[in-house]
N, C-alpha and C. Protein backbone atom coordinates (compact mmCIF):
# COMPACT_ATOMS: atom_id res chain seq x y z
N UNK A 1 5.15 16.41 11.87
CA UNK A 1 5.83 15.90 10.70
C UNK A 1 5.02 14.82 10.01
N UNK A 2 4.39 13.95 10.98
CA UNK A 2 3.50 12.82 10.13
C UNK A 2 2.43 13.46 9.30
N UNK A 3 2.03 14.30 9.55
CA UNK A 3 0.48 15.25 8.70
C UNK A 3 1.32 16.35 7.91
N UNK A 4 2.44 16.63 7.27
CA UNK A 4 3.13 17.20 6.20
C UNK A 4 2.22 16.96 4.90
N UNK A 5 1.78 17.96 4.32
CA UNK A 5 1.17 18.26 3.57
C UNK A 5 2.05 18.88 2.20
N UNK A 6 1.62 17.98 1.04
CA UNK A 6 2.59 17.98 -0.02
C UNK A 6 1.95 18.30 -1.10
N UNK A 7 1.18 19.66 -1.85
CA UNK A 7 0.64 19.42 -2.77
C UNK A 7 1.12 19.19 -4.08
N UNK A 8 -0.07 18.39 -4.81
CA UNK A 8 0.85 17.82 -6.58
C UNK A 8 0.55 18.48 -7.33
N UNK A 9 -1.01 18.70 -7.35
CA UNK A 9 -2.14 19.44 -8.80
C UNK A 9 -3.36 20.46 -7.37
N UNK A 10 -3.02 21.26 -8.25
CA UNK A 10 -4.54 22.36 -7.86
C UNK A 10 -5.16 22.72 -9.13
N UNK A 11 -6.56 22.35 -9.26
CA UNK A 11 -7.69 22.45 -9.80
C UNK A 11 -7.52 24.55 -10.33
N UNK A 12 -6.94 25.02 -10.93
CA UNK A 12 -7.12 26.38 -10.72
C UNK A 12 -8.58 26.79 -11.83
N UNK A 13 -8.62 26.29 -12.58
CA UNK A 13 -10.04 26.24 -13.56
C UNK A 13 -11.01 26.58 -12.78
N UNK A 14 -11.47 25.76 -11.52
CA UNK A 14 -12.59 25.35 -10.76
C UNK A 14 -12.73 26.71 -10.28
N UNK A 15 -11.42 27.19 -9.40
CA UNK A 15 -11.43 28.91 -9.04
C UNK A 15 -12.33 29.74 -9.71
N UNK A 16 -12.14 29.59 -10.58
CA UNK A 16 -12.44 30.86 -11.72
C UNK A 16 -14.26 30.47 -12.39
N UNK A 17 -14.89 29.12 -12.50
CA UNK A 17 -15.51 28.81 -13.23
C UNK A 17 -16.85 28.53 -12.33
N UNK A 18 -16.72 28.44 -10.57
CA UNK A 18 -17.29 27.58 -9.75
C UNK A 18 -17.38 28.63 -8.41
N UNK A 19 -18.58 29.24 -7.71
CA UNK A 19 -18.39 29.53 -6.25
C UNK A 19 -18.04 27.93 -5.07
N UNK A 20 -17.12 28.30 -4.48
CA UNK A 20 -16.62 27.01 -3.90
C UNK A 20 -17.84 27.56 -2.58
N UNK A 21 -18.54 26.34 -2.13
CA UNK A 21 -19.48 26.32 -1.09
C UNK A 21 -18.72 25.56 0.26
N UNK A 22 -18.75 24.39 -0.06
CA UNK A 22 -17.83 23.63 0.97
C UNK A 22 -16.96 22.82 0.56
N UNK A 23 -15.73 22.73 1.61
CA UNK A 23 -14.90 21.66 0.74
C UNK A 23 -14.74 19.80 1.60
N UNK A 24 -14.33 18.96 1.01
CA UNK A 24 -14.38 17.76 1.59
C UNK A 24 -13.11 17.66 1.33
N UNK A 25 -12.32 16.19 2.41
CA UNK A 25 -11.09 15.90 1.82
C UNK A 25 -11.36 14.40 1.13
N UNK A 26 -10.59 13.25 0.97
CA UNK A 26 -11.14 11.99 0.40
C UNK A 26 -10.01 11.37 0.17
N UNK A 27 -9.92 10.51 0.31
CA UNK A 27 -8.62 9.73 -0.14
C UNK A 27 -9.12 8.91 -1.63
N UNK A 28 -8.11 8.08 -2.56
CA UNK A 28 -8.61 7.77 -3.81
C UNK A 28 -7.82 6.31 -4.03
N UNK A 29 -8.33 5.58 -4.57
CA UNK A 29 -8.26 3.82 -4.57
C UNK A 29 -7.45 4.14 -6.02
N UNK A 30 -5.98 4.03 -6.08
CA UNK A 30 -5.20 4.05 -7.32
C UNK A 30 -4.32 2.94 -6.95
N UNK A 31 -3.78 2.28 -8.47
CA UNK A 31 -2.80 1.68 -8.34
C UNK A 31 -0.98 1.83 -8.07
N UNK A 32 -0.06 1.05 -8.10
CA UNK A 32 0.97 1.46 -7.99
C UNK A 32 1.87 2.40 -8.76
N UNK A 33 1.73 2.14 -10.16
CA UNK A 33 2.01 2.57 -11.37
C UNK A 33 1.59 4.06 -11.02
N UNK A 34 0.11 4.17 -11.02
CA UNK A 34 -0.23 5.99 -10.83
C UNK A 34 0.30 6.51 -9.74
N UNK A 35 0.16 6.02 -8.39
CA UNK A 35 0.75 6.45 -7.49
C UNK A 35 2.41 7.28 -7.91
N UNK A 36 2.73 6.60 -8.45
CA UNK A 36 4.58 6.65 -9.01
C UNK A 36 4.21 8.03 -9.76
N UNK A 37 3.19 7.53 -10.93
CA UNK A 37 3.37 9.06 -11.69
C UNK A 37 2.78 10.35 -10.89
N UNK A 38 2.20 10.20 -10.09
CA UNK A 38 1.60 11.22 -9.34
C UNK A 38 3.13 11.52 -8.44
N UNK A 39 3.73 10.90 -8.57
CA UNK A 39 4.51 11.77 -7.27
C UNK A 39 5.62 12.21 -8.19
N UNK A 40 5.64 11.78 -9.40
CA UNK A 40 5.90 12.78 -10.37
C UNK A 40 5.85 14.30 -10.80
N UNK A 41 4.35 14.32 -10.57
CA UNK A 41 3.76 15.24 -10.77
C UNK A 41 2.98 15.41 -12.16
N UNK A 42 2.79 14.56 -12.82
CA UNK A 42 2.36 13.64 -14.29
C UNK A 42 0.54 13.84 -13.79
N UNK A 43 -0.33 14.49 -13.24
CA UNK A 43 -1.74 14.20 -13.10
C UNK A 43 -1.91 15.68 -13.76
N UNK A 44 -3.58 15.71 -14.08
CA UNK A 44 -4.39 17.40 -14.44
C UNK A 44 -5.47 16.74 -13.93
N UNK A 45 -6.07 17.60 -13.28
CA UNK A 45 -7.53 17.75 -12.66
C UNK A 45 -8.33 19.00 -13.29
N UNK A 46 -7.76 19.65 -14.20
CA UNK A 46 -8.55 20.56 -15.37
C UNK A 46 -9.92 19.79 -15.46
N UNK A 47 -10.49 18.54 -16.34
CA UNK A 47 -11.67 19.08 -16.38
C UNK A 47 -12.39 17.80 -15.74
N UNK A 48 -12.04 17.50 -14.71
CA UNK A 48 -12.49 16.57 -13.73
C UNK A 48 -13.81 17.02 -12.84
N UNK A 49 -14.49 16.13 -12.41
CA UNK A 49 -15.50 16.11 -11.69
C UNK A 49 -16.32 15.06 -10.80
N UNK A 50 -16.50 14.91 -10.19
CA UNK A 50 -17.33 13.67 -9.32
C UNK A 50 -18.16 13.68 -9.43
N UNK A 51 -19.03 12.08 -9.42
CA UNK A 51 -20.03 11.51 -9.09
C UNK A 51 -20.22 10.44 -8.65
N UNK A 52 -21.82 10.66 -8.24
CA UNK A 52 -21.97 9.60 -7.13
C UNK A 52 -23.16 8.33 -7.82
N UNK A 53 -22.59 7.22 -7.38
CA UNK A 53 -23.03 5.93 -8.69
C UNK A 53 -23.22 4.93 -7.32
N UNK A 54 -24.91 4.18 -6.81
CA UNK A 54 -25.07 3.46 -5.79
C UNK A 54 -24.16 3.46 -4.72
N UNK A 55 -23.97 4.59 -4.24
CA UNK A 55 -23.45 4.67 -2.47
C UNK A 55 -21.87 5.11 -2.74
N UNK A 56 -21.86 4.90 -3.78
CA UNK A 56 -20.19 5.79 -4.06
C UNK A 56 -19.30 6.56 -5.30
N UNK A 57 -18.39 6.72 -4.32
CA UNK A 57 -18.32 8.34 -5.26
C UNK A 57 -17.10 8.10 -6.06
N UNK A 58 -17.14 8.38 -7.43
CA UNK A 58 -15.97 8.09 -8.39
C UNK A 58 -15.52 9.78 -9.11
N UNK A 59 -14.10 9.78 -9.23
CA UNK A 59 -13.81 11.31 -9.77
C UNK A 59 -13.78 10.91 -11.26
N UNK A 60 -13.99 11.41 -12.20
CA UNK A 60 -13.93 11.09 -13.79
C UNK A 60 -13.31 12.27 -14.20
N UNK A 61 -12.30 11.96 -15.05
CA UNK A 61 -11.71 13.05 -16.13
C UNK A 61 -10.33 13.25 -15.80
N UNK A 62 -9.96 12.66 -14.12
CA UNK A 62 -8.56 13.15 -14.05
C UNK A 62 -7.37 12.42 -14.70
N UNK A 63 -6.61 13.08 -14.95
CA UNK A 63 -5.65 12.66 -16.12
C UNK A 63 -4.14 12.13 -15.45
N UNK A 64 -4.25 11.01 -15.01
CA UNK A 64 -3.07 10.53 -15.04
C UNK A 64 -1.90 9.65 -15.87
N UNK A 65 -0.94 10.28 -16.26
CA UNK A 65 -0.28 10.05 -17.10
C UNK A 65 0.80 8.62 -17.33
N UNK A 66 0.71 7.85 -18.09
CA UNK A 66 1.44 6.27 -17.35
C UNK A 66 2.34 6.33 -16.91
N UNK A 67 2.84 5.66 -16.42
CA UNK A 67 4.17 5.82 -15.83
C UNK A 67 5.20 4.92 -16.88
N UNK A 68 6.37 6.06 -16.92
CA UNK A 68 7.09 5.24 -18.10
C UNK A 68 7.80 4.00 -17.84
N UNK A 69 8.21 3.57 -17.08
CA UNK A 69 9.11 1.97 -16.46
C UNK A 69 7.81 1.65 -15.85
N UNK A 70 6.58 1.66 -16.23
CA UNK A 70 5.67 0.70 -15.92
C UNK A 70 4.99 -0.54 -16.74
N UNK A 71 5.59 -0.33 -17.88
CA UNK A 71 4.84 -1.75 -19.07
C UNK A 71 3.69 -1.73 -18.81
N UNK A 72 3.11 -3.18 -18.82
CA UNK A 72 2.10 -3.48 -19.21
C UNK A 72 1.10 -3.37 -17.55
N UNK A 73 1.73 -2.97 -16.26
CA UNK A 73 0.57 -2.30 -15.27
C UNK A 73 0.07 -1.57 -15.59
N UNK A 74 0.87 -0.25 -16.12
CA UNK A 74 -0.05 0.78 -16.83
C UNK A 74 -1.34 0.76 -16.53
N UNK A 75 -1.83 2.00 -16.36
CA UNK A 75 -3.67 1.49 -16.11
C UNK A 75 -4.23 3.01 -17.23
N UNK A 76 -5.32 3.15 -17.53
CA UNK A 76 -5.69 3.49 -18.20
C UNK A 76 -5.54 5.18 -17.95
N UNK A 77 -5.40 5.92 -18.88
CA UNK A 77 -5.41 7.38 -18.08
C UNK A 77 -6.46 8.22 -17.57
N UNK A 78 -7.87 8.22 -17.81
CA UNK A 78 -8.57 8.74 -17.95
C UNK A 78 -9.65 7.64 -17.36
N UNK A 79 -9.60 6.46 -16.76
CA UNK A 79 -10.19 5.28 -16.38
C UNK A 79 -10.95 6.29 -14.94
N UNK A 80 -12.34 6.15 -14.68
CA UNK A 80 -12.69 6.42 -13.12
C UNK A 80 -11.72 5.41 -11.83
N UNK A 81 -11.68 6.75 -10.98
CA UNK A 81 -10.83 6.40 -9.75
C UNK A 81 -12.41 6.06 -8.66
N UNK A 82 -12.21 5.25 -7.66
CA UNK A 82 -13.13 5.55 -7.03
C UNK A 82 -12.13 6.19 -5.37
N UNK A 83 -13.54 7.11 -5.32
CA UNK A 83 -13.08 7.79 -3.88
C UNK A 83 -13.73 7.17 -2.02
N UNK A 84 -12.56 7.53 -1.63
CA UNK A 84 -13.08 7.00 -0.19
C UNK A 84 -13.59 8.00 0.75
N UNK A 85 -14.80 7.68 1.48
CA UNK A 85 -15.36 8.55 2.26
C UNK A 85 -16.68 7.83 2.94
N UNK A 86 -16.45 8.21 3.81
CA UNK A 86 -17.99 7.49 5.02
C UNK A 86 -18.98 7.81 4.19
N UNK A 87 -19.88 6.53 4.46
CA UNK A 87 -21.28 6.07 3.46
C UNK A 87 -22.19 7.66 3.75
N UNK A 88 -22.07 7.54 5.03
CA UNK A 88 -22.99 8.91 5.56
C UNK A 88 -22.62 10.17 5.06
N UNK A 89 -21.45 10.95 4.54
CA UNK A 89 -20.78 12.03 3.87
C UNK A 89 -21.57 11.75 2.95
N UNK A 90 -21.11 10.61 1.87
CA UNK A 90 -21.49 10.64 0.40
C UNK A 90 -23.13 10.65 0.33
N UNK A 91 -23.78 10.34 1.33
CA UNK A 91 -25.30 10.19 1.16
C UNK A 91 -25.80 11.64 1.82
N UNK A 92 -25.20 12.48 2.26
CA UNK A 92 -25.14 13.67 2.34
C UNK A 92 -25.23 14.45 1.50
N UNK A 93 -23.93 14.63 0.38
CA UNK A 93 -23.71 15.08 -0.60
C UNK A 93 -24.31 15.01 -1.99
N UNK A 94 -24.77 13.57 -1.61
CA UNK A 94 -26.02 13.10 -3.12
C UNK A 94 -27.63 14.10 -2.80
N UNK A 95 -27.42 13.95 -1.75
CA UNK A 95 -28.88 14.95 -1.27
C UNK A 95 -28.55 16.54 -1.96
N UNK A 96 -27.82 17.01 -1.62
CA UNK A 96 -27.38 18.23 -1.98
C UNK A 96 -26.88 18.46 -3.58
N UNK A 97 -26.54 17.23 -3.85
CA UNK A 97 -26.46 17.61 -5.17
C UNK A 97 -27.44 17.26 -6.11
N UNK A 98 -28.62 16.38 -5.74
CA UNK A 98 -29.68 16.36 -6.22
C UNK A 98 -30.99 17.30 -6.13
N UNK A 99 -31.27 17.74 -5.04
CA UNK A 99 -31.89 19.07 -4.77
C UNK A 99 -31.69 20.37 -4.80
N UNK A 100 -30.32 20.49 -4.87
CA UNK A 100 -29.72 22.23 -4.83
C UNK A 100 -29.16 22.46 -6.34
N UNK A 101 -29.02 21.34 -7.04
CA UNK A 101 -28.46 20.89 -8.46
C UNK A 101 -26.82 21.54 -8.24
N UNK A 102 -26.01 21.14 -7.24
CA UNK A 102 -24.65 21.81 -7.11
C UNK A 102 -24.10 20.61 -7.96
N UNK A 103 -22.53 21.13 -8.08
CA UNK A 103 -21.41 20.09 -8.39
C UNK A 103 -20.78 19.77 -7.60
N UNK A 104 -19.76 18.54 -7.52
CA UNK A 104 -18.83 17.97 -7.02
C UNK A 104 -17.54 18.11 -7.91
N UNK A 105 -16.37 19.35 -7.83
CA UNK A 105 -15.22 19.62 -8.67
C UNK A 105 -14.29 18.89 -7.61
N UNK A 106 -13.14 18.59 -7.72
CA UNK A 106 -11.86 18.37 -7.78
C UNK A 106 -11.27 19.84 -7.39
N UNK A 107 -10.59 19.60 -6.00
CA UNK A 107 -9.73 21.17 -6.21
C UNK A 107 -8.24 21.26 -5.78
N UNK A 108 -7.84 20.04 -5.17
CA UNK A 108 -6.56 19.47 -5.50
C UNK A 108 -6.19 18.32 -4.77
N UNK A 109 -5.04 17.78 -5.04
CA UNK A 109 -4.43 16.46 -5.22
C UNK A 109 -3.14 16.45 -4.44
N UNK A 110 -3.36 16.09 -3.16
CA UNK A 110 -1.99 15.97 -2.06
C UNK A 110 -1.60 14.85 -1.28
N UNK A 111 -0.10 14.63 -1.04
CA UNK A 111 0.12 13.96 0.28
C UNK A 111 -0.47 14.26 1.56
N UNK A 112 -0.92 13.97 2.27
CA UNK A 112 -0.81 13.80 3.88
C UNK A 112 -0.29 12.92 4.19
N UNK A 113 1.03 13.30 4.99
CA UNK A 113 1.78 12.29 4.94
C UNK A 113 2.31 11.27 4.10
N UNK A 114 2.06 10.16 4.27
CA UNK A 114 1.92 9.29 2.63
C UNK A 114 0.48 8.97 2.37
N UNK A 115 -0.23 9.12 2.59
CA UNK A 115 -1.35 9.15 2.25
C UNK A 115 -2.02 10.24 0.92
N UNK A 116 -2.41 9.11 -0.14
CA UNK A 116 -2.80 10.35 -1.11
C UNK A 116 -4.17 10.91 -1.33
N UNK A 117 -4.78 12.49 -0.75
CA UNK A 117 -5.73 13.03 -1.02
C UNK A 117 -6.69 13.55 -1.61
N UNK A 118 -7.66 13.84 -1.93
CA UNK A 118 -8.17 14.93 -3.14
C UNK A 118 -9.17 15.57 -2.20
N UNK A 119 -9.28 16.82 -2.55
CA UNK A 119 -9.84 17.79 -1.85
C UNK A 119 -10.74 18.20 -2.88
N UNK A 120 -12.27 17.88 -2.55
CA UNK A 120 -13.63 18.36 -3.41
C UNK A 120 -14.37 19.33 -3.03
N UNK A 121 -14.55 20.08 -4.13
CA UNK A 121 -15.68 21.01 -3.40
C UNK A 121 -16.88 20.98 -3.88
N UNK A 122 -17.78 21.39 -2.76
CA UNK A 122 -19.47 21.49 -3.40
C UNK A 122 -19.56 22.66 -4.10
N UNK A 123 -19.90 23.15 -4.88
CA UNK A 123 -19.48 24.21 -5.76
C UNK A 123 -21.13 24.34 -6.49
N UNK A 124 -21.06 25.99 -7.01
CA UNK A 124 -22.48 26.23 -7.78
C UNK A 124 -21.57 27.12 -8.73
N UNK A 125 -22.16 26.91 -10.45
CA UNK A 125 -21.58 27.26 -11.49
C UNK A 125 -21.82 29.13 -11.25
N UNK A 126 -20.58 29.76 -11.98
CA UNK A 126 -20.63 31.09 -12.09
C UNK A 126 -21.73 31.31 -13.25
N UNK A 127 -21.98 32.29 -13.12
CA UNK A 127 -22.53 33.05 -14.62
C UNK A 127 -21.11 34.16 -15.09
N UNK A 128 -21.98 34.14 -16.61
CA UNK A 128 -20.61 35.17 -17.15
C UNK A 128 -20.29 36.05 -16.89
N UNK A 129 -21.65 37.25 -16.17
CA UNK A 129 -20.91 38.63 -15.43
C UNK A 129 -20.25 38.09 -13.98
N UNK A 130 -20.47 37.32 -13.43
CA UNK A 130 -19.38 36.77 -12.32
C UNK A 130 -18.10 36.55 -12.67
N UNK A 131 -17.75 35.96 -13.85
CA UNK A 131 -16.86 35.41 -14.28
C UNK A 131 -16.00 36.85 -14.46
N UNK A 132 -16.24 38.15 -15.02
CA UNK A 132 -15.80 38.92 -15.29
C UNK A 132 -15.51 40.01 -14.42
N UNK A 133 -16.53 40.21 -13.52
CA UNK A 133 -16.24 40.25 -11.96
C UNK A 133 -14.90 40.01 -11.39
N UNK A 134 -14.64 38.70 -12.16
CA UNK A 134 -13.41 37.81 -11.36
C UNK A 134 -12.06 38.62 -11.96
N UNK A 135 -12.12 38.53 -13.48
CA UNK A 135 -11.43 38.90 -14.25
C UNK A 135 -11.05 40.54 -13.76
N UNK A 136 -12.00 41.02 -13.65
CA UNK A 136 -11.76 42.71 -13.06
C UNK A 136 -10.59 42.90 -12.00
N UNK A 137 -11.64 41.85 -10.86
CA UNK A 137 -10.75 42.00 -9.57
C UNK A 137 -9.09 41.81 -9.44
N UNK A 138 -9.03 40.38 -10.28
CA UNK A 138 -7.98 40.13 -10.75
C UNK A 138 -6.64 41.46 -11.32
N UNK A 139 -7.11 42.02 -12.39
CA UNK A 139 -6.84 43.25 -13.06
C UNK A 139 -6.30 44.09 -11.79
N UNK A 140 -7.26 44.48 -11.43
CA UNK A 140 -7.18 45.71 -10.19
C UNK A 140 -5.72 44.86 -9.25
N UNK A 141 -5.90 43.89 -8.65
CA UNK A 141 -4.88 43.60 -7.94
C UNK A 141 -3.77 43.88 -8.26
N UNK A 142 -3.86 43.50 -9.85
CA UNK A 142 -2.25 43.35 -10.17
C UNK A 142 -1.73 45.18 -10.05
N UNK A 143 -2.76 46.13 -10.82
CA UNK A 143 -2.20 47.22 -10.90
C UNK A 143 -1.83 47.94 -9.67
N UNK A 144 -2.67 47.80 -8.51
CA UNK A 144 -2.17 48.01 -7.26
C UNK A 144 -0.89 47.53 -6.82
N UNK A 145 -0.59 45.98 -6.91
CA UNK A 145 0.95 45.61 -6.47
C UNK A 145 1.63 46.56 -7.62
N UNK A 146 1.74 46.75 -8.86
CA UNK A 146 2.66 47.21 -9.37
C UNK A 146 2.84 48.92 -8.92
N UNK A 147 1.74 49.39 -8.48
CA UNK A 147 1.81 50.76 -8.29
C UNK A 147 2.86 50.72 -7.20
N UNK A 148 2.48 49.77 -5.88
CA UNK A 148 3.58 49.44 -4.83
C UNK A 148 4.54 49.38 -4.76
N UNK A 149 5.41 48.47 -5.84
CA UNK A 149 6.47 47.90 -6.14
C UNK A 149 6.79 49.25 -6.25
N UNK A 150 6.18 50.14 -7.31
CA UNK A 150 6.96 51.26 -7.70
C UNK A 150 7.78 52.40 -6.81
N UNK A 151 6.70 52.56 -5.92
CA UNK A 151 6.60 53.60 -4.65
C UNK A 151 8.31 52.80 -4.20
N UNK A 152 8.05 51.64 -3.82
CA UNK A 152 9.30 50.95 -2.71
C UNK A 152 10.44 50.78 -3.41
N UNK A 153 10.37 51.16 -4.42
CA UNK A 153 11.83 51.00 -5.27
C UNK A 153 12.50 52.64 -5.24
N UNK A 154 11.72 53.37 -5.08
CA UNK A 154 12.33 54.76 -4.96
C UNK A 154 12.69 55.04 -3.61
């Protein structure tokens, strides 16, 4: 029960736009105010991304929305969060993303427990016949479940 896992936002963009290589988890240095709207459900991680700035790692772009009975705490929406993670991970990951030229996406935003998460992945950009690839497979699935559905209804 203490490790209950609660998700808020999934990154679904990243799916579609990104081969996911590996994923990390991270916890994120927010204030009270966001915290509140996040458990709202008030965040987008659409077109978010990480980087890494002297030994640590900040997510940029995610969109948290103010919280309305917050006045003047309010913090900015779009302000960098910085993320938590052993010096040795992030000096890991700067290697890899400087030599392999990968990204650092955002792929979602959860409780553990009360603890609030973000789950990153090392990721390498699609090209457009991949992308369509995706789109195909996609296609095909659906017409298969519907062929199913059909069969089991008779």
């Amino acid at each position: 029960m203490k490790d209950e896992i609660k998700i808020v936002a999934k990154n679904k963009k990243a799916t579609f736009d990104y081969f996911i290589l590996t994923k990390y988890e991270a916890g994120i240095e927010l204030f009270g105010t966001e915290i509140k709207s996040i458990r709202l459900g008030n965040v987008n991680l659409k077109d978010s991304y990480c980087e890494i700035d002297n030994g640590e790692m900040f997510v940029l772009g995610m969109h948290i929305s103010p919280y309305e009975k917050g006045s003047y705490f309010n913090k900015e929406p779009l302000r960098p969060k910085k993320l938590l993670m052993h010096k040795k991970e992030i000096m890991t990951l700067l290697g890899k993303v400087k030599q392999d030229g990968l990204t650092l996406i955002p792929l979602s935003l959860y409780f553990k427990g009360s603890k609030l998460k973000l789950e990153i992945g090392l990721c390498k950009g699609k090209k457009l016949y991949d992308k369509r690839d995706t789109i195909a497979k996609k296609e095909s699935d659906r017409q298969i479940e519907r062929q199913l559905k059909e069969r089991n209804t008779y």
